[in-house]
Protein backbone atom coordinates (compact mmCIF):
# COMPACT_ATOMS: atom_id res chain seq x y z
CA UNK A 1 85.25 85.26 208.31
CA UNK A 2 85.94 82.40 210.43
CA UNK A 3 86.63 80.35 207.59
CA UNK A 4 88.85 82.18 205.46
CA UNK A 5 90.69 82.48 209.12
CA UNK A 6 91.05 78.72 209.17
CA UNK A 7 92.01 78.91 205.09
CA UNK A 8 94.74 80.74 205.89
CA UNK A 9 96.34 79.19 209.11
CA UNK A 10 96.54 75.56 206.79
CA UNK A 11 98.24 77.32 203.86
CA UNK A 12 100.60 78.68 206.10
CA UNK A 13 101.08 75.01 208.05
CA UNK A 14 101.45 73.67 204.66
CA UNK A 15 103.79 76.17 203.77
CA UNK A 16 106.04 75.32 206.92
CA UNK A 17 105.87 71.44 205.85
CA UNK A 18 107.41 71.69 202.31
CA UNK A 19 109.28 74.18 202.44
CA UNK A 20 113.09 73.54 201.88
CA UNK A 21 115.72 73.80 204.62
CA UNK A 22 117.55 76.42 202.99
CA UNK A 23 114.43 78.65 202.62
CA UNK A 24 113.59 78.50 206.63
CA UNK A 25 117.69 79.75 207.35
CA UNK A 26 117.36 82.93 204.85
CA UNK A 27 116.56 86.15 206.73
CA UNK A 28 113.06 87.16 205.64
CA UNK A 29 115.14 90.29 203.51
CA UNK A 30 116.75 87.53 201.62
CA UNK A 31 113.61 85.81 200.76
CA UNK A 32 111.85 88.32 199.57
CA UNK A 33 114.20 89.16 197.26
CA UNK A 34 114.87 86.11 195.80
CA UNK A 35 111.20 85.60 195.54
CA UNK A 36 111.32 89.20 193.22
CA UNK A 37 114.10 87.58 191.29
CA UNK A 38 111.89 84.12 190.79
CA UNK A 39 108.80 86.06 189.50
CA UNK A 40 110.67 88.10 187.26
CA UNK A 41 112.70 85.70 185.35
CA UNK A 42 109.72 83.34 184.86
CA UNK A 43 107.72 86.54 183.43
CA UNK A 44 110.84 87.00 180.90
CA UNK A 45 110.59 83.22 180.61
CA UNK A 46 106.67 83.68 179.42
CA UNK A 47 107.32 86.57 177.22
CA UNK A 48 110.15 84.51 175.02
CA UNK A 49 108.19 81.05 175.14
CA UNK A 50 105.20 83.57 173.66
CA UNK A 51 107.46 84.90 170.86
CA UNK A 52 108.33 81.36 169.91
CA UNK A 53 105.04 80.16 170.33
CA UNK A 54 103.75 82.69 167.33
CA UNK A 55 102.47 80.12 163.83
CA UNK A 56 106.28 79.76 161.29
CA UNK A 57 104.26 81.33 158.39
CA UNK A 58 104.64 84.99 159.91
CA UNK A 59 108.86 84.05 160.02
CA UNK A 60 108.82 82.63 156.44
CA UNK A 61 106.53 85.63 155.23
CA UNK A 62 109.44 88.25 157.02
CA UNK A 63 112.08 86.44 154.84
CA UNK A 64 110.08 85.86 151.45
CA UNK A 65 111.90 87.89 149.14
CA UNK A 66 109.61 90.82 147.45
CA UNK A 67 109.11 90.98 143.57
CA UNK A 68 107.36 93.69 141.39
CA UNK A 69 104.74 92.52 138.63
CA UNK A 70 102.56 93.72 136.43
CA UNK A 71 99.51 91.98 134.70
CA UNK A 72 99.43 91.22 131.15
CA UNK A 73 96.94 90.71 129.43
CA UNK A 74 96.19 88.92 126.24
CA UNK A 75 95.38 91.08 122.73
CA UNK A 76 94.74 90.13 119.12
CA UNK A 77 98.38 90.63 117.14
CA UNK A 78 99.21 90.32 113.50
CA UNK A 79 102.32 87.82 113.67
CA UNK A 80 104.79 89.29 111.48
CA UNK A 81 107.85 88.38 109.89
CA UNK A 82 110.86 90.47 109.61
CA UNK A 83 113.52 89.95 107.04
CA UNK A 84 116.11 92.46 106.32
CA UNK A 85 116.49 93.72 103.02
CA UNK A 86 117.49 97.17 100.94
CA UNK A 87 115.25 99.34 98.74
CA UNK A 88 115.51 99.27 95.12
CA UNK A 89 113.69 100.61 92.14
CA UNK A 90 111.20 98.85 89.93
CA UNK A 91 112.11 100.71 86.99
CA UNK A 92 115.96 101.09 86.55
CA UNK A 93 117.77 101.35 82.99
CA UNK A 94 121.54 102.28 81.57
CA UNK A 95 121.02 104.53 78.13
CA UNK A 96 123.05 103.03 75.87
CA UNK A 97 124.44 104.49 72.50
CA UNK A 98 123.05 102.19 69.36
CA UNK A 99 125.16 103.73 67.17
CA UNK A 100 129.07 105.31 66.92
CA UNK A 101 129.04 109.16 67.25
CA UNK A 102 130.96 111.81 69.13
CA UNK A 103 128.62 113.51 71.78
CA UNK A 104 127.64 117.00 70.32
CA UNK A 105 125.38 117.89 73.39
CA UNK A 106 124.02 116.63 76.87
CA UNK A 107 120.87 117.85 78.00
CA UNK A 108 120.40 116.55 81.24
CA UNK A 109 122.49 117.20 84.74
CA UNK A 110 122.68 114.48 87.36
CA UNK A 111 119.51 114.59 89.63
CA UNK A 112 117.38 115.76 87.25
CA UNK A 113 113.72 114.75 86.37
CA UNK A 114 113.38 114.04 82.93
CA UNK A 115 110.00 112.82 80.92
CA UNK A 116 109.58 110.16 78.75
CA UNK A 117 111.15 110.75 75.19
CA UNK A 118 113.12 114.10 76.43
CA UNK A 119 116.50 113.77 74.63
CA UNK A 120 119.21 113.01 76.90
CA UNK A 121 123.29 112.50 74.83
CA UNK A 122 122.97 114.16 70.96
CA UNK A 123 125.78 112.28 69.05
CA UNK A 124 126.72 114.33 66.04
CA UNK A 125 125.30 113.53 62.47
CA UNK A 126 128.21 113.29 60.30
CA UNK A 127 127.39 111.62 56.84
CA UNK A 128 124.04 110.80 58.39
CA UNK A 129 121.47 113.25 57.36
CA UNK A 130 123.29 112.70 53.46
CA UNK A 131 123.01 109.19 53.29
CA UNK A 132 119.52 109.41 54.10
CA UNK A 133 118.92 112.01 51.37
CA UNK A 134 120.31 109.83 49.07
CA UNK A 135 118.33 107.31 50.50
CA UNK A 136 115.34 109.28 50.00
CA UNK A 137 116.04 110.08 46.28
CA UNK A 138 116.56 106.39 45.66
CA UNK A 139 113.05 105.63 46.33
CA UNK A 140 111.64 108.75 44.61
CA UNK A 141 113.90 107.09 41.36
CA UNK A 142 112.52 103.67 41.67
CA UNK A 143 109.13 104.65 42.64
CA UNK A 144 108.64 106.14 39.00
CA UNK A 145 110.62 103.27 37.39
CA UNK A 146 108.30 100.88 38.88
CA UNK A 147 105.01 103.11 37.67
CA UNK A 148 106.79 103.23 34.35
CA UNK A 149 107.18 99.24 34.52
CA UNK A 150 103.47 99.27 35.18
CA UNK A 151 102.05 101.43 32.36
CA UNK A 152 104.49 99.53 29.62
CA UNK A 153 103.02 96.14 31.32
CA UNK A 154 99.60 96.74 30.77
CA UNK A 155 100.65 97.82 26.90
CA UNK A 156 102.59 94.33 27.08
CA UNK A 157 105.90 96.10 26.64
CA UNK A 158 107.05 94.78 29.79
CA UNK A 159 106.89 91.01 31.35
CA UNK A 160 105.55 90.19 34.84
CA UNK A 161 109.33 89.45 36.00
CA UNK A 162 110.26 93.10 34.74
CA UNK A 163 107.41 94.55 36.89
CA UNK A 164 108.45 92.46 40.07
CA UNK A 165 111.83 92.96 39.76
CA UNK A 166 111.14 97.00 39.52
CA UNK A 167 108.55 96.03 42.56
CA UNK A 168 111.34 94.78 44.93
CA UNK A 169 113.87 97.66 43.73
CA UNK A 170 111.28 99.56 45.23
CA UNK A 171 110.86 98.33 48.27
CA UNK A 172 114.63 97.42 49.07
CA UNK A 173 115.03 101.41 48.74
CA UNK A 174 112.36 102.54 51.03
CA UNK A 175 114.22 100.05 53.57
CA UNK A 176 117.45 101.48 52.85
CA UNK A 177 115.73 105.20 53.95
CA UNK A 178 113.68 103.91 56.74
CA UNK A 179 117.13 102.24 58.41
CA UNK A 180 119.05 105.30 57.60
CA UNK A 181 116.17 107.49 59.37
CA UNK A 182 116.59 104.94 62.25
CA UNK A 183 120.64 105.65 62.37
CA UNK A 184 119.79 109.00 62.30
CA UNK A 185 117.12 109.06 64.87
CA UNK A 186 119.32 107.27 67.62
CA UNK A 187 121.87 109.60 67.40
CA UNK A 188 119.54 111.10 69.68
CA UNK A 189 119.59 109.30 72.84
CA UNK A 190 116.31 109.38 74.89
CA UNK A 191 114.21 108.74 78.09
CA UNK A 192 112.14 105.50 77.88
CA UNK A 193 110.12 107.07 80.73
CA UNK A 194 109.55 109.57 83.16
CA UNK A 195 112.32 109.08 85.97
CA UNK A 196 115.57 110.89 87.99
CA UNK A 197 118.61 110.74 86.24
CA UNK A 198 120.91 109.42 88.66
CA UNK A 199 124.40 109.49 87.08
CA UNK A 200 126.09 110.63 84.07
CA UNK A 201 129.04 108.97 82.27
CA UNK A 202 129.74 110.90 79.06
CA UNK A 203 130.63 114.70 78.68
CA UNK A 204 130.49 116.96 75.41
CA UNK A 205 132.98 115.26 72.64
CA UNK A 206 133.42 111.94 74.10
CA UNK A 207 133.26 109.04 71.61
CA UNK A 208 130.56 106.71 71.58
CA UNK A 209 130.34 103.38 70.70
CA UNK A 210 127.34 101.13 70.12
CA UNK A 211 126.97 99.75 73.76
CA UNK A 212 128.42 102.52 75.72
CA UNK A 213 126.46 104.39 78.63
CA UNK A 214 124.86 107.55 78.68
CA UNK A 215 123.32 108.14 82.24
CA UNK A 216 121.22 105.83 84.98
CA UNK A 217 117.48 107.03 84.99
CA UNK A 218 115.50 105.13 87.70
CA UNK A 219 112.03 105.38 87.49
CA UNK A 220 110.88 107.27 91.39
CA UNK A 221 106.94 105.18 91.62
CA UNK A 222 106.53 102.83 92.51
CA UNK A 223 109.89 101.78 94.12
CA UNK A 224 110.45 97.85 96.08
CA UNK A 225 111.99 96.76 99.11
CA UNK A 226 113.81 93.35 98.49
CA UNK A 227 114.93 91.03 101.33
CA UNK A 228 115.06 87.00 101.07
CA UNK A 229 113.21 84.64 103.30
CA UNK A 230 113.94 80.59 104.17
CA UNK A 231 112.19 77.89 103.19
CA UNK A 232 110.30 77.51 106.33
CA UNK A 233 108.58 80.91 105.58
CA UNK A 234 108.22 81.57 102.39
CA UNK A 235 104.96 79.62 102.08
CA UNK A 236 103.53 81.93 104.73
CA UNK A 237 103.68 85.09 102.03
CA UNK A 238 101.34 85.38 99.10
CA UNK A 239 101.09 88.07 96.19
CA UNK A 240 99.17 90.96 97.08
CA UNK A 241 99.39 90.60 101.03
CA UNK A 242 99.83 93.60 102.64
CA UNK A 243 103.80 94.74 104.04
CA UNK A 244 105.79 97.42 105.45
CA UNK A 245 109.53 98.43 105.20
CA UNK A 246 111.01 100.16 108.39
CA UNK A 247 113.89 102.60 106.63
CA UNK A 248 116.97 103.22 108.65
CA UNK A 249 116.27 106.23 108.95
CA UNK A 250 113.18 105.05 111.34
CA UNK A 251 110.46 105.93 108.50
CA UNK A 252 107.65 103.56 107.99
CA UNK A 253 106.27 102.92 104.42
CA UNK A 254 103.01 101.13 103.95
CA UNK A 255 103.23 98.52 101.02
CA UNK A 256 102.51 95.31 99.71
CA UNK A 257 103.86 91.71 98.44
CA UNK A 258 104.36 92.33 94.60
CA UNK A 259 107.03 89.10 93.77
CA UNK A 260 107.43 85.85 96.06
CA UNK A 261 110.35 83.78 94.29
CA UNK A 262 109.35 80.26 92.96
CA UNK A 263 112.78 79.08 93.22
CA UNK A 264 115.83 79.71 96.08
CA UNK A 265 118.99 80.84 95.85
CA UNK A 266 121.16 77.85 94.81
CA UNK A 267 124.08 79.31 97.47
CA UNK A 268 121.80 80.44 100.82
CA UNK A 269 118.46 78.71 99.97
CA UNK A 270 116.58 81.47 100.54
CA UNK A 271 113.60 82.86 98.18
CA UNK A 272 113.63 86.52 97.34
CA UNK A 273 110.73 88.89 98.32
CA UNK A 274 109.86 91.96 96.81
CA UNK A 275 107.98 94.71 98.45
CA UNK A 276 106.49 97.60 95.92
CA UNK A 277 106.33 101.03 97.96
CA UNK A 278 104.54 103.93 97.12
CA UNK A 279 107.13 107.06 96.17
CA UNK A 280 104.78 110.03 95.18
CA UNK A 281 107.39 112.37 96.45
CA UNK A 282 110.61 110.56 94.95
CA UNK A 283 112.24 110.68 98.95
CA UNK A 284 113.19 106.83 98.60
CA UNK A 285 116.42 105.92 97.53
CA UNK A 286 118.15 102.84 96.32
CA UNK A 287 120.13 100.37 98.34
CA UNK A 288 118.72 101.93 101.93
CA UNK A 289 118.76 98.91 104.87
CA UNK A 290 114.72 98.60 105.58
CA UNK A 291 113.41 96.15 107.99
CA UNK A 292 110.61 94.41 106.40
CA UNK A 293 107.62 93.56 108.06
CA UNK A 294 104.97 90.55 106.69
CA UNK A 295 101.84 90.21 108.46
CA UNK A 296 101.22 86.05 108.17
CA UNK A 297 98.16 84.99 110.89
CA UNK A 298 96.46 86.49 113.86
CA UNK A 299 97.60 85.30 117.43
CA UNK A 300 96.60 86.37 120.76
CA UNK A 301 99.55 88.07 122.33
CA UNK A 302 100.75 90.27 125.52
CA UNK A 303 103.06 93.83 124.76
CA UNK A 304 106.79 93.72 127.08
CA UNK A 305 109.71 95.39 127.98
CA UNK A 306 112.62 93.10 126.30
CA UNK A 307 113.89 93.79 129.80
CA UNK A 308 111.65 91.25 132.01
CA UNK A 309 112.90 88.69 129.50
CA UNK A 310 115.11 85.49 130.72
CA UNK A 311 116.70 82.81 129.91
CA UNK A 312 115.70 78.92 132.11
CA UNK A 313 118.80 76.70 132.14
CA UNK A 314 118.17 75.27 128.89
CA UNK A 315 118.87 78.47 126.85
CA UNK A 316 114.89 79.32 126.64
CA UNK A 317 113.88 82.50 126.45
CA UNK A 318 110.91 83.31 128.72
CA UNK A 319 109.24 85.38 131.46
CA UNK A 320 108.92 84.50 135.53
CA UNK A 321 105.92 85.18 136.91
CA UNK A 322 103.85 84.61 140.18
CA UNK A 323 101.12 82.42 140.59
CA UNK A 324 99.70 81.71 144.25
CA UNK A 325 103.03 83.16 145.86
CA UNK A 326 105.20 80.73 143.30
CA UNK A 327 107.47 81.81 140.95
CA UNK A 328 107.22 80.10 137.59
CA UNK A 329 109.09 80.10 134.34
CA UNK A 330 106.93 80.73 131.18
CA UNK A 331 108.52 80.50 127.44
CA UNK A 332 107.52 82.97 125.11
CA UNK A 333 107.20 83.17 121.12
CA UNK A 334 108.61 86.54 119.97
CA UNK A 335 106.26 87.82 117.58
CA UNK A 336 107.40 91.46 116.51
CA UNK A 337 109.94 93.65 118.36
CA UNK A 338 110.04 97.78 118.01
CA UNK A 339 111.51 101.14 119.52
CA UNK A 340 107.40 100.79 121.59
CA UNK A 341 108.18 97.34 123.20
CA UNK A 342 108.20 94.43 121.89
CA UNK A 343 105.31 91.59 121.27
CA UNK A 344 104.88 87.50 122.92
CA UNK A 345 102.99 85.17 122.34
CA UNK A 346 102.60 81.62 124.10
CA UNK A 347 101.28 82.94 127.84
CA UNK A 348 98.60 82.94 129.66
CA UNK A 349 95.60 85.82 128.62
CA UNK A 350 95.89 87.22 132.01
CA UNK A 351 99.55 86.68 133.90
CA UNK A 352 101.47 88.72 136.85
CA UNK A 353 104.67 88.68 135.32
CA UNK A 354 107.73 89.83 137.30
CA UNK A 355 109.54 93.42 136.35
CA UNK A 356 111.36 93.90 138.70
CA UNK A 357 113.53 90.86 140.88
CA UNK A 358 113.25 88.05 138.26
CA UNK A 359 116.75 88.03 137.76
CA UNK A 360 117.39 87.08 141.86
CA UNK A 361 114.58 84.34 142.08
CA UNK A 362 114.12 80.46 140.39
CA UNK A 363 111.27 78.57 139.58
CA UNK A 364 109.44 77.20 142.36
CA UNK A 365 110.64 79.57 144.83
CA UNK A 366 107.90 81.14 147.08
CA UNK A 367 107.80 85.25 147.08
CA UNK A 368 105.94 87.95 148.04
CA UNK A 369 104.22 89.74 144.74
CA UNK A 370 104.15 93.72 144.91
CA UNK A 371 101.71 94.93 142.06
CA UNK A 372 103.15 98.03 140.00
CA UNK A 373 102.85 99.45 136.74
CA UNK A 374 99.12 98.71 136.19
CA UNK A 375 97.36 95.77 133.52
CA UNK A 376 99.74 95.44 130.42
C-alpha cells in the first residue's frame, strides 16, 4: 500500500515538473475539458488512420467493374459451307411442234400431272393420214413387183440388175410410209416423262410451226439446288457428299452433292454446285433462294449468341473473356450460323466468355467475373 502511495506522489511531482505554463494558469474546469477534447480527437484520429491503414486490394476490388460470363465448352462440329443458291429441276423440257399443223385439241391444263407418253397439243391431220395410204399402197405395189421379179429370175426371164432395181423400189417405198407414219405420229405432241406441266403457250386453232412451244413439263423427283462456290472451296466438295438446302421459307431438305463443276465461270470464277433433293410430294419449286449447307471436316467448336461477338481494333471478330480476373480478346472462326445460335471455332475447350459488359471493358483490364447462364 505504501508503495503504490509513494508511486503516486512521484507521478504527480513529475507531473508538476513538465507540465507547461499555460496548463498550471487554466482553472481545473478548463482543463478537464480540454483534456475531453484531446482524447476525443485522437480517438477520431485512430479510427481514420485505421480506415486508411486497411490492404489497397479491398479499394481496387470496390471499383473493379462487374462482367457476366458463361462457360463454353468445346463440342465436335461438322464445318460447313454455305453458298447461296436457287432450286431448280433436274428434269425440265419445252414440247416443241416437229411438224406444221393447226392445234385441233389440248389435253392438258397448267398444273397438271401428266405421265409419260400422255398426249399433250393434237395438230390436225390434213393430207396426212392420205399420203400415208398412198404410201402404204406403194409398198403393197412394189412388194409384188419385186416377188414377180423374183419368180421370172429364177426362170431367167429377168437379170440380177432387174431384181435389184425392183429390190430398192421396194425398200425406198416402205421408207416413204414409215416417214409419213412419223409425220403423222408427231402431230401428236407428247410427254417424254412423268412430270407437272407448268405453262401452256398454244390454245385450240393456233398455228404451229416446226420449233414452236407447246407447254413446260418439269419433271417433280428428284429436283437440285444450284449455288456457285470460289476457288478456295471448291476442292473441299466431292460427288456424293452429303448437303442440305435451307428454303426461304425456313424448310430444311436433306440432300446430297450430285455435280461439282470442273471448270469456273469465265466472268466470277466461281464453280457451280448442284445439290439433288428428294421431292416425293412435288412441294419444291423452281427458282426458290435456299441456303446451302456442305459439311467439309470435323472441328471442335463452342455454340454463341452472335451477340457476345466483337470486334479488337484491327477489325477482328472475336469474343472477351476472363481469365484470372483479366479480360482477354479471343478471335473466333465462324463455322455455321442459324435462327438456334450460331457456331466458333478457334477457342479454348473450356472458356468464361463475357455476355454481358464486353462492350464497356478492353483487353488487359482487371474485372470482377459474375457466372450466369450455366456451361455453354
Amino acid at each position: 500500500m505504501d508503495f503504490f502511495r509513494r508511486l503516486i506522489a512521484n507521478l504527480a511531482e513529475f507531473w508538476d515538473r513538465v507540465q507547461p505554463d499555460f496548463w498550471r494558469r487554466l482553472k481545473p474546469s478548463y482543463r478537464w475539458a480540454l483534456g475531453i477534447l484531446i482524447f476525443v480527437a485522437l480517438w477520431i484520429a485512430s479510427g481514420v488512420l485505421s480506415f486508411h491503414s486497411k490492404p489497397a486490394a479491398n479499394a481496387q476490388a470496390a471499383e473493379m467493374p462487374h462482367v457476366r460470363v458463361a462457360v463454353l465448352t468445346a463440342s465436335d462440329r461438322d464445318a460447313s459451307l454455305t453458298i447461296r443458291g436457287r432450286t431448280a429441276a433436274l428434269h425440265s423440257v419445252n414440247l416443241e411442234a416437229e411438224v406444221d399443223g393447226v392445234v385441233q385439241a389440248i389435253h392438258f391444263e397448267k398444273g397438271d400431272r401428266v405421265k409419260a407418253g400422255q398426249v399433250l397439243c393434237e395438230l390436225k391431220l390434213k393430207d396426212r393420214a392420205a399420203k400415208l395410204a398412198q404410201a402404204h399402197a406403194l409398198v403393197v405395189q412394189t412388194q409384188k413387183q419385186h416377188a414377180v421379179d423374183l419368180d421370172l429370175a429364177k426362170d431367167g426371164f429377168r437379170s440380177t440388175t432387174q431384181v435389184d432395181q425392183s429390190a430398192a423400189s421396194l425398200e425406198a417405198a416402205r421408207a416413204s410410209e414409215q416417214t409419213m407414219a412419223i409425220d403423222l405420229e408427231n402431230t401428236k405432241i407428247k410427254a417424254p416423262f412423268d412430270g407437272l406441266i407448268d405453262d401452256r403457250y398454244v390454245d385450240v386453232g393456233d398455228y404451229m410451226r416446226v420449233g414452236d412451244k407447246c407447254a413446260l413439263l418439269i419433271a417433280p423427283e428428284p429436283f437440285l439446288a444450284v449455288g456457285q462456290v470460289s476457288e478456295r472451296e471448291v476442292s473441299e466438295i466431292k460427288v456424293g457428299n452429303p448437303a442440305s438446302a435451307v428454303l426461304v421459307t425456313g424448310e430444311t431438305v436433306q440432300g446430297h452433292i450430285r455435280f461439282v463443276a470442273s471448270r469456273a465461270d469465265d466472268t466470277t470464277r466461281t464453280f457451280r454446285v448442284e445439290v439433288e433433293l428428294p421431292n416425293p410430294d412435288g412441294k419444291l419449286r423452281v427458282g426458290v433462294s435456299a441456303d446451302i449447307h456442305i459439311p467439309v471436316r470435323q472441328l471442335m467448336a463452342q455454340k454463341i449468341s452472335p451477340g457476345i461477338l466483337v470486334l479488337d481494333d484491327n477489325g477482328i471478330v472475336g469474343v472477351r473473356a476472363v481469365e484470372q480476373g483479366t479480360v482477354h480478346f479471343f478471335p473466333v472462326n465462324i463455322v455455321s450460323d442459324g435462327p438456334d445460335g450460331m457456331w466458333v471455332s478457334g477457342l479454348p475447350d473450356h472458356l468464361a466468355v463475357i455476355t454481358v459488359g464486353q462492350s464497356f471493358v478492353t483487353d488487359g483490364e482487371r474485372v470482377k467475373a459474375v457466372l450466369t447462364g450455366g456451361r455453354g
